[in-house]
N, C-alpha and C. Protein backbone atom coordinates (compact mmCIF):
# COMPACT_ATOMS: atom_id res chain seq x y z
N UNK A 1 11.49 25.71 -18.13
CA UNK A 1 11.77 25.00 -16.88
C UNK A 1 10.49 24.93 -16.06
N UNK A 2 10.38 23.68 -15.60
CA UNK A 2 8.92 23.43 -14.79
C UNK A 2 9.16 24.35 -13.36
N UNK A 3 8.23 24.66 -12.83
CA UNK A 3 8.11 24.88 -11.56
C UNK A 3 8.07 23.72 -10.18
N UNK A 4 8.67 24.09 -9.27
CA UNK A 4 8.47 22.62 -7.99
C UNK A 4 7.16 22.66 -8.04
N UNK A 5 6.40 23.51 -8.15
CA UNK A 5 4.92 22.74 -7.60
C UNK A 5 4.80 21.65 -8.80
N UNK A 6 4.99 22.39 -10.27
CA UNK A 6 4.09 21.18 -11.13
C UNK A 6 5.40 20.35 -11.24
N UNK A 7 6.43 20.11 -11.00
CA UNK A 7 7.48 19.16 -10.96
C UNK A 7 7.06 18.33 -10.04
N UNK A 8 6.36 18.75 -8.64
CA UNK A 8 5.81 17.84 -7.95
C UNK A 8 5.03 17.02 -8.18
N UNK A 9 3.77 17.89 -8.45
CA UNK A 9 2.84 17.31 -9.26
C UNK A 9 3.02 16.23 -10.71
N UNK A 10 4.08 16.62 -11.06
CA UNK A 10 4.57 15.91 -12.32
C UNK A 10 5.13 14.39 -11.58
N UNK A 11 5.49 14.55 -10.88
CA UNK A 11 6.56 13.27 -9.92
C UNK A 11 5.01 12.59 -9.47
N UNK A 12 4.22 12.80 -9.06
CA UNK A 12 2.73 12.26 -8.62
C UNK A 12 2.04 11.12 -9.33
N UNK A 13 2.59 12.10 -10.65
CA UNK A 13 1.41 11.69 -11.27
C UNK A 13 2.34 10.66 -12.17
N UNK A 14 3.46 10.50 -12.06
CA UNK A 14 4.07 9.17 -11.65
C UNK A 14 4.59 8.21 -11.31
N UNK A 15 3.79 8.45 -10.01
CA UNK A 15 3.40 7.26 -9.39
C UNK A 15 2.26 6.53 -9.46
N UNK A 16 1.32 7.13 -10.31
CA UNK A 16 -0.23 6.92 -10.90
C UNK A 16 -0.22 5.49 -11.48
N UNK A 17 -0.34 4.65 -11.01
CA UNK A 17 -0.96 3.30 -11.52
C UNK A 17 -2.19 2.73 -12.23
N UNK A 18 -2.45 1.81 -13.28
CA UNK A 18 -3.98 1.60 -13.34
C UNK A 18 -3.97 0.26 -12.39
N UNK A 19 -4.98 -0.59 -12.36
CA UNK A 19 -5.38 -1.55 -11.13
C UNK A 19 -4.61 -2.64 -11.63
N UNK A 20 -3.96 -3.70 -11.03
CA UNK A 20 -3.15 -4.49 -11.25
C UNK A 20 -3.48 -5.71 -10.01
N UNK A 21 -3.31 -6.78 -10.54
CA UNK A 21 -3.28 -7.82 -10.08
C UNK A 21 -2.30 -8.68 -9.88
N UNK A 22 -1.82 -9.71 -8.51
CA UNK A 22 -0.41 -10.23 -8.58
C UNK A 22 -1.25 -11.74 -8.08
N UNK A 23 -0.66 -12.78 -8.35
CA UNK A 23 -0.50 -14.37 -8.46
C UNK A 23 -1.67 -14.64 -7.45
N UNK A 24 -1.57 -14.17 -6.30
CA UNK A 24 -2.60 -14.83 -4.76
C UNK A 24 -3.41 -13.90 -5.11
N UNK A 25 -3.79 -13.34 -5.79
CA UNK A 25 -5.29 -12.63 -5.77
C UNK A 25 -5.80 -11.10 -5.40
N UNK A 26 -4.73 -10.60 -5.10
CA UNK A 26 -5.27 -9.30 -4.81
C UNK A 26 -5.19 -7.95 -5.88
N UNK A 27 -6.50 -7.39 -5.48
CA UNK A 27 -5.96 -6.33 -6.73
C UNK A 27 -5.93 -4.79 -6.10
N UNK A 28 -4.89 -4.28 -6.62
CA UNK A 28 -4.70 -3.07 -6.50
C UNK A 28 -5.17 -1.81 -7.10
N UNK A 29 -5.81 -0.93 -6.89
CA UNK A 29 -5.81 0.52 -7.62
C UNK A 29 -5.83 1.64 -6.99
N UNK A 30 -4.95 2.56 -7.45
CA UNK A 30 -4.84 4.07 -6.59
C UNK A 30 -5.90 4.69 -6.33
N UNK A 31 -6.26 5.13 -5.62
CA UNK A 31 -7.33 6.00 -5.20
C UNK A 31 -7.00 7.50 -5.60
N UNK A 32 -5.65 7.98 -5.17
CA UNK A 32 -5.06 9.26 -4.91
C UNK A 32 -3.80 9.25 -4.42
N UNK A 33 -3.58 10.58 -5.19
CA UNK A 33 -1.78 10.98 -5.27
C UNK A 33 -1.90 12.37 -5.56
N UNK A 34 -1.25 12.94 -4.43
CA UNK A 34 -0.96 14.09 -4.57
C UNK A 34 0.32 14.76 -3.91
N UNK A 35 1.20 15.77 -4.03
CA UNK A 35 2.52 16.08 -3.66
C UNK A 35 1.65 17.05 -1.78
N UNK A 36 2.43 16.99 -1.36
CA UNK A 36 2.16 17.44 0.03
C UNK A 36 2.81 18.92 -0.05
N UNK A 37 1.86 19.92 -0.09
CA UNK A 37 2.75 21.10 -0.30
C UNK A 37 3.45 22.13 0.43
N UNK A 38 3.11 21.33 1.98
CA UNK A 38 3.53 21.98 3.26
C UNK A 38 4.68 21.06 3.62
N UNK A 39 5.05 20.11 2.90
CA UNK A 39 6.18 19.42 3.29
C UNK A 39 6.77 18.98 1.96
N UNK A 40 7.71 19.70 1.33
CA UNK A 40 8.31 19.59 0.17
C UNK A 40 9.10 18.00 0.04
N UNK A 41 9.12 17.53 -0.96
CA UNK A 41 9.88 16.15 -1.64
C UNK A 41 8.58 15.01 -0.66
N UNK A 42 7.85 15.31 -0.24
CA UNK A 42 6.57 14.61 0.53
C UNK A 42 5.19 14.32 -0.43
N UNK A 43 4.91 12.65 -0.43
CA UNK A 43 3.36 13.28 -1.46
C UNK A 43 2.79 12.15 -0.42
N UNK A 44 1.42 12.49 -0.62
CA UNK A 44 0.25 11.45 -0.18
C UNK A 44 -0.63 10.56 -1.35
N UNK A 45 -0.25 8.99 -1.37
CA UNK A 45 -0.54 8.39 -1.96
C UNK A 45 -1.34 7.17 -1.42
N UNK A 46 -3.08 7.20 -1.66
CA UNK A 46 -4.22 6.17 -1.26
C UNK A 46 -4.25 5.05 -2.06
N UNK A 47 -3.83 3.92 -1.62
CA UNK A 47 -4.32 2.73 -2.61
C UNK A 47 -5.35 1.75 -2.02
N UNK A 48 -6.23 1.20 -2.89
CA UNK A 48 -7.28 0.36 -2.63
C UNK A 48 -7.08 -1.26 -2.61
N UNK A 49 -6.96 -1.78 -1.88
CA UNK A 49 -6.59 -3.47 -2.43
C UNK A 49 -7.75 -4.24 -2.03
N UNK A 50 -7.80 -4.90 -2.49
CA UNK A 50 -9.46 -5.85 -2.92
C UNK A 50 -8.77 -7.21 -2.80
N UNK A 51 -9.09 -8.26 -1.80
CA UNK A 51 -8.91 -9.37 -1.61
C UNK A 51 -9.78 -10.58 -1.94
N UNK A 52 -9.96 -11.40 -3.07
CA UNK A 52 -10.93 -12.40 -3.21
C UNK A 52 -11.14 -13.28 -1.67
N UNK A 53 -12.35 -13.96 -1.80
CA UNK A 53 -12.10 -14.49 -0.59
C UNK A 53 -11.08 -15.64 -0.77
N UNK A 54 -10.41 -15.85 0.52
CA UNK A 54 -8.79 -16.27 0.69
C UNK A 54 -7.91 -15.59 0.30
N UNK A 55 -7.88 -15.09 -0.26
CA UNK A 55 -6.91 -13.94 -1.54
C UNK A 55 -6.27 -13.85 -0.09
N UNK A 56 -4.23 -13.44 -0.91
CA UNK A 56 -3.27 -12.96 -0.20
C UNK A 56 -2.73 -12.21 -0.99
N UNK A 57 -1.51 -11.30 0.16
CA UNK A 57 -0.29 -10.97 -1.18
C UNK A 57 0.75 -11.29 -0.49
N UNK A 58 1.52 -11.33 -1.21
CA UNK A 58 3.13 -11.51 -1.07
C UNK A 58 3.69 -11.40 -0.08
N UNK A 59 4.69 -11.65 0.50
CA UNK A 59 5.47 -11.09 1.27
C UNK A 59 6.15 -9.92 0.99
N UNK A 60 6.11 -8.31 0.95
CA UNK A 60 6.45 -7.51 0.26
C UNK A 60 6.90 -6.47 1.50
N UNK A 61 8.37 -5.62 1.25
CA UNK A 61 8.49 -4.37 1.58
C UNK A 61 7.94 -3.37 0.92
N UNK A 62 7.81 -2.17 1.46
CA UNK A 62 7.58 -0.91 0.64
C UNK A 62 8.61 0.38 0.26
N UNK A 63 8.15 1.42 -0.27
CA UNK A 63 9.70 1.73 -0.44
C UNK A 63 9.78 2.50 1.52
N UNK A 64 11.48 2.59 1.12
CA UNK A 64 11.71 3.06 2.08
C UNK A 64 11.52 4.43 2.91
N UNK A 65 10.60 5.13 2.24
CA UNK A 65 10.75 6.77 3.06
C UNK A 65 9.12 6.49 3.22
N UNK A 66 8.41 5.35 3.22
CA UNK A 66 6.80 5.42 3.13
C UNK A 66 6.59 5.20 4.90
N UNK A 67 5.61 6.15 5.19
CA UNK A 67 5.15 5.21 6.82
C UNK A 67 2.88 4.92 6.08
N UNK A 68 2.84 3.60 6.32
CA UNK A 68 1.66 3.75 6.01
C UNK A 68 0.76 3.34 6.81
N UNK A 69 -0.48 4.12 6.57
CA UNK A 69 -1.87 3.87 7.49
C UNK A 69 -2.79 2.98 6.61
N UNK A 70 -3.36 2.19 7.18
CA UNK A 70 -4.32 0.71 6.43
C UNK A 70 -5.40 0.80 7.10
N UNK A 71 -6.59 0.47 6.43
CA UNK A 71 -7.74 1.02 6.80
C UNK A 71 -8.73 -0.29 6.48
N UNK A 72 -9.72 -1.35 7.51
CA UNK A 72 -10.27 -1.94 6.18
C UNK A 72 -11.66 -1.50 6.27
N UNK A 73 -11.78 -1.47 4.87
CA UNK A 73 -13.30 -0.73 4.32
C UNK A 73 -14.34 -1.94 4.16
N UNK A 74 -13.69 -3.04 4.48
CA UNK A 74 -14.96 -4.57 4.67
C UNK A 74 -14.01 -5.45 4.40
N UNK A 75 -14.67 -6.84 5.35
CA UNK A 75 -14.50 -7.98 5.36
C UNK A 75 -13.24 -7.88 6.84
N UNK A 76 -12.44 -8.79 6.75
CA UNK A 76 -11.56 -8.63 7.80
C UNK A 76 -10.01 -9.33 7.30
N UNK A 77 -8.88 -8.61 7.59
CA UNK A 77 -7.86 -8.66 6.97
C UNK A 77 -6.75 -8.96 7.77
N UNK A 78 -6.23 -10.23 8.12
CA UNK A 78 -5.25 -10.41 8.56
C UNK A 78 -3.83 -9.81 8.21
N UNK A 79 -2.89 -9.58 9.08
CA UNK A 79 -1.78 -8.68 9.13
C UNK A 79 -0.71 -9.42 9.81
N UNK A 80 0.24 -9.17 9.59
CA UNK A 80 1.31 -9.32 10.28
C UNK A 80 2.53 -8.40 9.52
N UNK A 81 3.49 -7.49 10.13
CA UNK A 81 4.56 -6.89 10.06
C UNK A 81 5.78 -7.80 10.18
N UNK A 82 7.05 -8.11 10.62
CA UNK A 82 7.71 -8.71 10.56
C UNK A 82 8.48 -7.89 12.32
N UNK A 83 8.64 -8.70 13.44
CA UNK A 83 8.20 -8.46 14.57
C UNK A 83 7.41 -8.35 15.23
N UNK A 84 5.97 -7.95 15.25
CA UNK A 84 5.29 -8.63 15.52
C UNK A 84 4.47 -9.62 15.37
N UNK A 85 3.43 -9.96 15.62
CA UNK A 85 2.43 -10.78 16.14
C UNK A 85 1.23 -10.60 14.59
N UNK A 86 0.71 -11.69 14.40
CA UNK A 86 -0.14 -11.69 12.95
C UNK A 86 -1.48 -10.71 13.88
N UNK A 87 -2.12 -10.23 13.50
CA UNK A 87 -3.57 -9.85 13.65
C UNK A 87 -4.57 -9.72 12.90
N UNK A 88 -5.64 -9.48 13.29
CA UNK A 88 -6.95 -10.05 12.46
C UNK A 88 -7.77 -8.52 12.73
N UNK A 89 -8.01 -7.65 11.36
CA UNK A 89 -8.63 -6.78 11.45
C UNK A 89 -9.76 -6.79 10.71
N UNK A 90 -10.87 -6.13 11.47
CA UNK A 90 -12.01 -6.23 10.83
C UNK A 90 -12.61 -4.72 10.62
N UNK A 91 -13.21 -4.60 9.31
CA UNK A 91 -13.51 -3.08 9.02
C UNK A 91 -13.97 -2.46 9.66
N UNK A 92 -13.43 -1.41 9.70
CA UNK A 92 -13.53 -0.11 10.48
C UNK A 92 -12.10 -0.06 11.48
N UNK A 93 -11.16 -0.87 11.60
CA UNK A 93 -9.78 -0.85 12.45
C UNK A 93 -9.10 -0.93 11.59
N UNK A 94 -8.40 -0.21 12.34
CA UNK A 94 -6.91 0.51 11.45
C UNK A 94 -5.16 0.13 11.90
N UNK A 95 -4.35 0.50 11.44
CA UNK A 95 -2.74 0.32 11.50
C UNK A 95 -1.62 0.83 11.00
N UNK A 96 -0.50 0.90 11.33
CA UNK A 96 0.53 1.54 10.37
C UNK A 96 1.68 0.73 10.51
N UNK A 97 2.31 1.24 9.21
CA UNK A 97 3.65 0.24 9.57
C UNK A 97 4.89 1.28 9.24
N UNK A 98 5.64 1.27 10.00
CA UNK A 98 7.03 1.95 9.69
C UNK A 98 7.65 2.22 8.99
N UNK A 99 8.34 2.96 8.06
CA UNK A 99 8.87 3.45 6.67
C UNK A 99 10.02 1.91 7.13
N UNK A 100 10.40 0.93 6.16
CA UNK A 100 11.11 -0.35 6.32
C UNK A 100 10.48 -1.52 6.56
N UNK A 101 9.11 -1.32 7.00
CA UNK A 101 8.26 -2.51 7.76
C UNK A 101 8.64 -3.92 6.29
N UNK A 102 8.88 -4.82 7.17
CA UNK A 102 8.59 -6.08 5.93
C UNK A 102 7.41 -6.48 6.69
N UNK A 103 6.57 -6.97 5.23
CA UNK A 103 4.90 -7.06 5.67
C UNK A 103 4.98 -8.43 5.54
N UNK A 104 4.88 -9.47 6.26
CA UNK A 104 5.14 -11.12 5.97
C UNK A 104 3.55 -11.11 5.46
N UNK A 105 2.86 -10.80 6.65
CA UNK A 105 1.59 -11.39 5.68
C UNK A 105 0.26 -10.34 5.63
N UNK A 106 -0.55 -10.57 4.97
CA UNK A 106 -1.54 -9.83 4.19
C UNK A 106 -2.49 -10.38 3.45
N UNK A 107 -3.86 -10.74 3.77
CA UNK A 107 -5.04 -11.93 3.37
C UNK A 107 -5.99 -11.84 3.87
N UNK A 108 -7.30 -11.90 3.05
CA UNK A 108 -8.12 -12.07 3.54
C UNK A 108 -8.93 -13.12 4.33
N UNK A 109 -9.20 -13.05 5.76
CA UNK A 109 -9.56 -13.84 6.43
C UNK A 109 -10.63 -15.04 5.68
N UNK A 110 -11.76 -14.48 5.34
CA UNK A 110 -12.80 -15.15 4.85
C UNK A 110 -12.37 -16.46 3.49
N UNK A 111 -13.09 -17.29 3.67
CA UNK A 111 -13.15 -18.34 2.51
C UNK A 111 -14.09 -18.03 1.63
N UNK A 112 -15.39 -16.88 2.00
CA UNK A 112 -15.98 -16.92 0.97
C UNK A 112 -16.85 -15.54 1.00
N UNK A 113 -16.33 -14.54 2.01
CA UNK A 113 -16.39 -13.31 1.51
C UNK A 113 -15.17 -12.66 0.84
N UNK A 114 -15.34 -11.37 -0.38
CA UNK A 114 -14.42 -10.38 -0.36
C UNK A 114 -14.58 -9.81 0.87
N UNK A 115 -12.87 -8.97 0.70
CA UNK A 115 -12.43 -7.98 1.47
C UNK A 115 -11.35 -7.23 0.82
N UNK A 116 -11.44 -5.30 1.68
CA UNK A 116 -11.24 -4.38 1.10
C UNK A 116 -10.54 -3.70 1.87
N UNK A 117 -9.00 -3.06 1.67
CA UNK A 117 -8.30 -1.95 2.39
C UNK A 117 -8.16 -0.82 1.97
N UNK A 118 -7.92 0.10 2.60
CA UNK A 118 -7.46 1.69 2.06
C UNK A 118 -5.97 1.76 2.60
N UNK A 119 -4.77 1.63 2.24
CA UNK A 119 -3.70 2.03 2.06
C UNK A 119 -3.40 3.34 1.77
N UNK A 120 -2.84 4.12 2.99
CA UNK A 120 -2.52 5.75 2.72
C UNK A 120 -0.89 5.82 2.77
N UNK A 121 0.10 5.84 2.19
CA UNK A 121 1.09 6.43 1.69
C UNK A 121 1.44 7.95 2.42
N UNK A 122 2.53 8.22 3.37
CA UNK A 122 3.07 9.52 2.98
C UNK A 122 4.27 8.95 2.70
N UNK A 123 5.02 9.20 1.51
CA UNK A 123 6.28 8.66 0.79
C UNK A 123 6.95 9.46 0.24
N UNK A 124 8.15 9.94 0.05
CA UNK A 124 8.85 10.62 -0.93
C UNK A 124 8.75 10.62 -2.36
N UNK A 125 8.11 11.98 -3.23
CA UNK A 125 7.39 11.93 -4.28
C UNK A 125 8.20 11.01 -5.22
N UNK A 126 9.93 10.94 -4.84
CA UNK A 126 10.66 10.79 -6.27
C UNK A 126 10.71 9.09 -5.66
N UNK A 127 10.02 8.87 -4.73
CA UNK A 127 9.69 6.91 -4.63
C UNK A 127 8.53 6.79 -5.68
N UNK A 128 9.19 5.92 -7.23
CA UNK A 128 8.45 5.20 -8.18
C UNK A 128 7.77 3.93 -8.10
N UNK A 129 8.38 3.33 -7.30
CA UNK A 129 7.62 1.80 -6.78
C UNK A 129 7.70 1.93 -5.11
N UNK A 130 6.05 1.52 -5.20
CA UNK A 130 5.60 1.49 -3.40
C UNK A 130 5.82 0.54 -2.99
N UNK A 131 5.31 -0.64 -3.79
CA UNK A 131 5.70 -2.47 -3.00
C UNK A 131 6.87 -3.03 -3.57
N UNK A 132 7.40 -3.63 -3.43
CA UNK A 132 8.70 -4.61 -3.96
C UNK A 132 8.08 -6.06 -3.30
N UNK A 133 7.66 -7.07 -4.21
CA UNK A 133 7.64 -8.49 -3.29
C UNK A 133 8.74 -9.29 -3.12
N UNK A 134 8.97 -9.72 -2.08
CA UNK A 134 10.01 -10.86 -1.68
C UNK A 134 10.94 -11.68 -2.69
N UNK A 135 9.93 -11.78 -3.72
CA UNK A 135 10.25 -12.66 -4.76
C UNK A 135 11.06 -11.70 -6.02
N UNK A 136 10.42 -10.74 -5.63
CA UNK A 136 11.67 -9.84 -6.83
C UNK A 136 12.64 -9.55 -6.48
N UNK A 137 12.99 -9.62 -5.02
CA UNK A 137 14.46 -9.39 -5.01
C UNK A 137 15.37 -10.32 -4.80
N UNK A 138 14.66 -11.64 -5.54
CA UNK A 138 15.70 -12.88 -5.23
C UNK A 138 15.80 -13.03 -6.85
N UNK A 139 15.17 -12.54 -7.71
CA UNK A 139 15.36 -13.04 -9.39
C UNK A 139 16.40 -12.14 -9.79
């Protein structure tokens, strides 16, 4: 029988992705995943998304026990949550969105620079998928 720590750790590690790409251009890859060990069924999970210039993504929720912090590491990245107001962030400003947030939009400002986010995750370890897009839950 495993132990909770490496059961945790075991649950982490998958959620471990390699880099993936969806239709509008953006690509994804984990940075880091790890179980939170001061807050049990809790892990912290960093993802990187890389926007071609124009590049978008989806209209996508995340799972539901996630609250996440977005970070951009270059270029400038338009946002919008679903209630508010679209905004235009430029690296080095940051945001979060609410464990439920629907993210309408997500793109990189530029026509002809890249741009780059850091996505931090605190989510419930036994959440297997972080994004769901719009479009998968109508097929």
């Amino acid at each position: 029988m495993m132990s909770p720590k490496l059961l945790a750790i075991a649950a982490c590690l998958a959620l471990a992705t390699p880099a993936y790409a969806h239709d509008p251009g953006e690509t994804v890859k984990q940075n880091f995943a790890q179980a939170i060990p001061n807050i049990p069924g809790k892990s912290l999970v960093a993802v990187e998304v890389t926007y071609p210039p124009a590049g978008t993504s989806l209209p996508h929720h995340h799972a539901n026990s996630a609250f996440i912090y977005a970070y951009v590491v270059s270029g400038v990245i338009e946002s919008q949550v679903e209630g508010e107001p679209a905004r235009a962030y430029h690296a080095g400003e940051s945001w979060y969105e609410a464990p439920g947030a629907h993210h309408l939009e997500s793109r990189n400002a530029s026509k002809t620079k890249p741009a780059k986010l850091l996505a931090v995750f605190v989510v419930d370890t036994d959440d297997k998928k972080l994004t769901t897009y719009d479009q998968e839950k109508t097929k």
